[in-house]
C-alpha atoms as a PDB file:
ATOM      1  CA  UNK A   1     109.238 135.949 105.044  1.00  0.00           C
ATOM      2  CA  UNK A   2     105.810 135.260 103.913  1.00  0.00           C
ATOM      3  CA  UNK A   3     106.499 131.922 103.106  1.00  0.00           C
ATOM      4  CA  UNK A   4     107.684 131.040 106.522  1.00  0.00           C
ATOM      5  CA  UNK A   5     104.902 132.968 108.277  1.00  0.00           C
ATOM      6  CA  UNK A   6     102.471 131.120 106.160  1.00  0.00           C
ATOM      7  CA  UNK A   7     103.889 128.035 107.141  1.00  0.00           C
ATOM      8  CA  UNK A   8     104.371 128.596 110.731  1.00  0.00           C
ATOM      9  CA  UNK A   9     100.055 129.667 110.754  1.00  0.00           C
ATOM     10  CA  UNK A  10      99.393 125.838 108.469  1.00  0.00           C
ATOM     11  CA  UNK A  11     101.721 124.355 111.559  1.00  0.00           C
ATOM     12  CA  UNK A  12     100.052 125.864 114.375  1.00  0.00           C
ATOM     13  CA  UNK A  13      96.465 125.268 112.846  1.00  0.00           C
ATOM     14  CA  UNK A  14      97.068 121.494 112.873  1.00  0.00           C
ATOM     15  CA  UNK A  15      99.130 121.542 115.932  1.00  0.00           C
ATOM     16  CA  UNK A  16      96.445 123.349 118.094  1.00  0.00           C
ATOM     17  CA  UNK A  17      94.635 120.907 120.765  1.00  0.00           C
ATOM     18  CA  UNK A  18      91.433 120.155 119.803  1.00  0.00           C
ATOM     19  CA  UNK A  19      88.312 121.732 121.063  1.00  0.00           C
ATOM     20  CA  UNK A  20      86.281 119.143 122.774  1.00  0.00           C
ATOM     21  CA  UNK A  21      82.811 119.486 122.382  1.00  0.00           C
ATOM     22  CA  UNK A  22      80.245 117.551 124.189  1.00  0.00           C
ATOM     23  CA  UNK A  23      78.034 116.152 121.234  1.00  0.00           C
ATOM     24  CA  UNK A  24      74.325 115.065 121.347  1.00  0.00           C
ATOM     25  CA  UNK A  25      73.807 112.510 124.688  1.00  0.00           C
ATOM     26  CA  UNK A  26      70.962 110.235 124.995  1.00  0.00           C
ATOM     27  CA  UNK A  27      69.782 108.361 128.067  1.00  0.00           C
ATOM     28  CA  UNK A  28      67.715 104.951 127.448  1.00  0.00           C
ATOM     29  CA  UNK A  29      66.071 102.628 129.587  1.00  0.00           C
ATOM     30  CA  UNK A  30      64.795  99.324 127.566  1.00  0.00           C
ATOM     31  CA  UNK A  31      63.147  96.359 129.187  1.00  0.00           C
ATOM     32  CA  UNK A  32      65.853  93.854 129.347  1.00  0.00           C
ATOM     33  CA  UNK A  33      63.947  90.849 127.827  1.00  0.00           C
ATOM     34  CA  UNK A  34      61.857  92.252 125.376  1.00  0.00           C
ATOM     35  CA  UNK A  35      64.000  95.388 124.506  1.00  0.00           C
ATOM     36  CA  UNK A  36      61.266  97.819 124.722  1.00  0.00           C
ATOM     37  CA  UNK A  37      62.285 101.092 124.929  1.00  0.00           C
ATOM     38  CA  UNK A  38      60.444 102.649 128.364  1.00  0.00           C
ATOM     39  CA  UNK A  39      62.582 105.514 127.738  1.00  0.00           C
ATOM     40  CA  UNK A  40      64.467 107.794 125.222  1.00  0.00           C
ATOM     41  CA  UNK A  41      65.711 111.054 126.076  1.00  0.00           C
ATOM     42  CA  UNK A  42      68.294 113.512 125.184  1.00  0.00           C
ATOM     43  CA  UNK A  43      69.689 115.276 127.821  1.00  0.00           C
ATOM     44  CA  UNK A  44      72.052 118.594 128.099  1.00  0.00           C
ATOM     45  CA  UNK A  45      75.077 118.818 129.644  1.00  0.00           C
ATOM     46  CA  UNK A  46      73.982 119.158 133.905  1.00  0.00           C
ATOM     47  CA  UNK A  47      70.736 117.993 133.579  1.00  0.00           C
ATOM     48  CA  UNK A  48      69.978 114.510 136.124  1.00  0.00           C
ATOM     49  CA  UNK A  49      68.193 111.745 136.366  1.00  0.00           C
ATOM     50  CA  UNK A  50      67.629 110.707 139.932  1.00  0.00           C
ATOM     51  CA  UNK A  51      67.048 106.853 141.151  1.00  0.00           C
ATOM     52  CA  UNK A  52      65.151 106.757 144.083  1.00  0.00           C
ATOM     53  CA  UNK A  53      64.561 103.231 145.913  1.00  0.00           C
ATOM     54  CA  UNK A  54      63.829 102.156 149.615  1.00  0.00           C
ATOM     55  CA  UNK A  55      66.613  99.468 150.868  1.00  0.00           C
ATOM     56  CA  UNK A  56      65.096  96.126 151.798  1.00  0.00           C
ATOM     57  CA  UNK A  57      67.704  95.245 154.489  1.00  0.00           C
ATOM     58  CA  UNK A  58      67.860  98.448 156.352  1.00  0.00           C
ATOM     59  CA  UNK A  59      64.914 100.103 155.300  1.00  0.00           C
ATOM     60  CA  UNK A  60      66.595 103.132 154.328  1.00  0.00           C
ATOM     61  CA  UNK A  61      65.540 105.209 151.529  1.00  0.00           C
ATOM     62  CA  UNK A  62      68.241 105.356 148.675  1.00  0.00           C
ATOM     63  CA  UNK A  63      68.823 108.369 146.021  1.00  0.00           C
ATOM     64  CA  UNK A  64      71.026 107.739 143.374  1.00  0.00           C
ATOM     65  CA  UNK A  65      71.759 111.305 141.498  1.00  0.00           C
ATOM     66  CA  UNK A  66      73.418 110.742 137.808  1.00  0.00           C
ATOM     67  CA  UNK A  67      74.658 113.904 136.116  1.00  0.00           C
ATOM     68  CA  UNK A  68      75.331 114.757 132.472  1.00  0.00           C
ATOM     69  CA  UNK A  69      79.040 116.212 132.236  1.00  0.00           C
ATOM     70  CA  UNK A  70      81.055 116.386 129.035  1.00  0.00           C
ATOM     71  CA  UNK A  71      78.632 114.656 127.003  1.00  0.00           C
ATOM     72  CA  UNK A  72      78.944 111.557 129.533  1.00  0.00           C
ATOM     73  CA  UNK A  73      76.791 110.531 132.388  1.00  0.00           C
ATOM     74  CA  UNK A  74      77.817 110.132 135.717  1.00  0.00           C
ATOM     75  CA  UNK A  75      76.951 108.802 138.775  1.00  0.00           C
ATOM     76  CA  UNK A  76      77.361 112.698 141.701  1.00  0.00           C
ATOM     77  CA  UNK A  77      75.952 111.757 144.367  1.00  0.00           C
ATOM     78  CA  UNK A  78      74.620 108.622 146.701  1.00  0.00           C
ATOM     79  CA  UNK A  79      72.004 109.201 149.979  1.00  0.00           C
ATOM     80  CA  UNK A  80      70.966 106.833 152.304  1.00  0.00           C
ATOM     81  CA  UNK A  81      68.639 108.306 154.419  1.00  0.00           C
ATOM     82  CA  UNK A  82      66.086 107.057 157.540  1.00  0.00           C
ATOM     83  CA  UNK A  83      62.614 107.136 156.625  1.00  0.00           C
ATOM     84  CA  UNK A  84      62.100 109.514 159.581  1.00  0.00           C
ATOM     85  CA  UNK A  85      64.392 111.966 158.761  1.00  0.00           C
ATOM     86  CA  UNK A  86      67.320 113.819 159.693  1.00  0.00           C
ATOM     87  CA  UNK A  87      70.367 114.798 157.571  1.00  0.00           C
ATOM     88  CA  UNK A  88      72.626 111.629 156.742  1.00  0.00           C
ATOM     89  CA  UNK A  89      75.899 112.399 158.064  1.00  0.00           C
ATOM     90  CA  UNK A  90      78.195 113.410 155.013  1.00  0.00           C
ATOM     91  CA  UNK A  91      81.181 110.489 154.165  1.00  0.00           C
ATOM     92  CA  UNK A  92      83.980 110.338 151.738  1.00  0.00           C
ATOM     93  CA  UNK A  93      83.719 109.235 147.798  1.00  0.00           C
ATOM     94  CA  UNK A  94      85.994 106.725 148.311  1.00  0.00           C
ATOM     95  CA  UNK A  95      84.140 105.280 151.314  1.00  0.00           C
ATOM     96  CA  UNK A  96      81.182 104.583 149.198  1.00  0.00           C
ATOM     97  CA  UNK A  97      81.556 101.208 148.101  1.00  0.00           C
ATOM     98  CA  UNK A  98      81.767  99.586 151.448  1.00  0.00           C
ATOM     99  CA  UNK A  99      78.679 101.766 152.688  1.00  0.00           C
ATOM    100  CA  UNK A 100      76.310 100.266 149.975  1.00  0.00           C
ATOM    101  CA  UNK A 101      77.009  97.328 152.523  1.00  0.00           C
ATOM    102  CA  UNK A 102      76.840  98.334 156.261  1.00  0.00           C
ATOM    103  CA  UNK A 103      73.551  99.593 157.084  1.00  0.00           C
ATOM    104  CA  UNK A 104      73.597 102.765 158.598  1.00  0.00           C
ATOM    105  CA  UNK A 105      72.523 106.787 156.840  1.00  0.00           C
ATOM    106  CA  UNK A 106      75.106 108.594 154.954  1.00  0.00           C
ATOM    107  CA  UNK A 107      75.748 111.093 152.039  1.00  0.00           C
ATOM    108  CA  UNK A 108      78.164 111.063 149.718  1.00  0.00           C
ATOM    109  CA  UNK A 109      78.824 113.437 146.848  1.00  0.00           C
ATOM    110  CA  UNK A 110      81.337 114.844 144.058  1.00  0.00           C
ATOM    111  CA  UNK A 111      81.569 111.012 142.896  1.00  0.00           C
ATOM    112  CA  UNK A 112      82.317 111.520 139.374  1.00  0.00           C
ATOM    113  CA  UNK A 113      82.029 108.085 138.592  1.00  0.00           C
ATOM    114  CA  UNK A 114      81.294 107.410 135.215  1.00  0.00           C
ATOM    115  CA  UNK A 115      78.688 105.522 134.056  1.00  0.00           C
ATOM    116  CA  UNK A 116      77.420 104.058 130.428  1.00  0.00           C
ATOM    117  CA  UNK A 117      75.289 100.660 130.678  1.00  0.00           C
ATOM    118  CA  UNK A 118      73.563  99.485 133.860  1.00  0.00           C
ATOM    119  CA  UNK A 119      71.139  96.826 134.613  1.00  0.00           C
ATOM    120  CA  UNK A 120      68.689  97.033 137.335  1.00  0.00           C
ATOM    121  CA  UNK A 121      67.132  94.158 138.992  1.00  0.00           C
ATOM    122  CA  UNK A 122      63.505  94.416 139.879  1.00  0.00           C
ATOM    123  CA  UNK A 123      61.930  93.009 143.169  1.00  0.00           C
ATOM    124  CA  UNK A 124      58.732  93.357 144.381  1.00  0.00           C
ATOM    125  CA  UNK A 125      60.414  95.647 147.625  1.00  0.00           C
ATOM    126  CA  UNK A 126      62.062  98.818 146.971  1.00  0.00           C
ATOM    127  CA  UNK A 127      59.753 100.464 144.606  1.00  0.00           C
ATOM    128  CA  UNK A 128      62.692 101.795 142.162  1.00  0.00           C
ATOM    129  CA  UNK A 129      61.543 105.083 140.536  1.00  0.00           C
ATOM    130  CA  UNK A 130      64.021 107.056 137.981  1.00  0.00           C
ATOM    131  CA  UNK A 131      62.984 111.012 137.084  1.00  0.00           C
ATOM    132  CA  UNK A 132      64.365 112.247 134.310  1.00  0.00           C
ATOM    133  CA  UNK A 133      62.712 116.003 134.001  1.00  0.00           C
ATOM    134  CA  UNK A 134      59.279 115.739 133.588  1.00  0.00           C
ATOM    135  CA  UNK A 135      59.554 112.085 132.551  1.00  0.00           C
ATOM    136  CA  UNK A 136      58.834 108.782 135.656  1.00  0.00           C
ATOM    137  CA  UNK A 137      59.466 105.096 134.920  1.00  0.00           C
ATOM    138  CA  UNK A 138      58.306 103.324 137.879  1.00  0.00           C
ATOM    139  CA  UNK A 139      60.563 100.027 137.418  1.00  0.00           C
ATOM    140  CA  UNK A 140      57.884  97.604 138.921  1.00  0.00           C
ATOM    141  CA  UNK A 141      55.132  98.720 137.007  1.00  0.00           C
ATOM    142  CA  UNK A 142      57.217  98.583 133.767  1.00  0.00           C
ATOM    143  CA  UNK A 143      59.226  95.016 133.962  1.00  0.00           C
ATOM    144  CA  UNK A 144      57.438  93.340 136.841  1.00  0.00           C
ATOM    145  CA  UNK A 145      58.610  91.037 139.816  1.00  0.00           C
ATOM    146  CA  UNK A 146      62.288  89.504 138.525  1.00  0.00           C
ATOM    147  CA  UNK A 147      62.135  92.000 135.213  1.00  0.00           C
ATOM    148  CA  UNK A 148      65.447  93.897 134.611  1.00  0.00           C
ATOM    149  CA  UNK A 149      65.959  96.955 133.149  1.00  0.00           C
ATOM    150  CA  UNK A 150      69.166  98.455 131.374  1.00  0.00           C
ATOM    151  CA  UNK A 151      70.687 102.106 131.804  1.00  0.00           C
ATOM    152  CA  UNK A 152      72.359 103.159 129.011  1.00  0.00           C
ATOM    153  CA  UNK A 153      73.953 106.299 128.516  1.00  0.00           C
ATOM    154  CA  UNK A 154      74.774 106.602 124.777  1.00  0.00           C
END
């Protein structure tokens, strides 16, 4: 009897589903041609770092919020608002891709779309900004006119 409850406890110890643990996650932004790191930082699981940018077509102003879940980052929640205010009306996550497109203010949220290596183009309109906590990388001022800079969630 004590054999088989022993081995019934060895089966159900390597049987049991494993306990997923989020481990250490690191944001990095690098200049693109040089590979300069403009920043390094470890974040915790719901911390953000938020993309802000002003639209050259429309003129809107653009936040991009990316959220650490699970030890991954992810892109939560997209706003393209008028300069002059208002509340964007709210729109679906899957209607998100053709907005980036059409022109007009909206919010979207609960994305949960994953995200691990981006690179961001850099023009001299738009003035791209990322916060990460305390920390600002103001993408002009750190790559220049036609500079890129990568995203990487590792």
């Amino acid at each position: 009897m004590a054999r088989t409850l022993a081995a019934l406890l060895l089966v159900f110890a390597v049987w049991r589903p494993a306990v997923v643990q989020a481990g250490p996650f690191r944001l990095e932004l690098t200049d693109a041609q040089t590979g300069k790191t403009l920043l390094s930082r470890a974040l915790d699981d719901g911390e953000q770092a938020v993309l802000t940018w002003t639209n050259s077509l429309f003129g809107l102003l653009v936040t991009e919020v990316f959220v650490v879940r699970a030890g991954r980052l992810e892109l939560d929640s997209v706003t393209f608002a008028h300069p002059a205010g208002g509340e964007p009306p709210r729109v679906r996550p899957e209607d998100l891709d053709d907005l980036y497109h059409t022109g007009g203010a909206f919010r979207a949220e609960g994305l949960s779309r994953p995200v691990r290596r981006v690179v961001f183009r850099v023009g001299e309109i738009g003035n791209p900004v990322l916060r990460v906590g305390d920390q600002v990388v103001r993408f002009l001022e750190a790559v220049g006119f036609g500079g890129a800079i990568v995203m990487e969630a590792k």
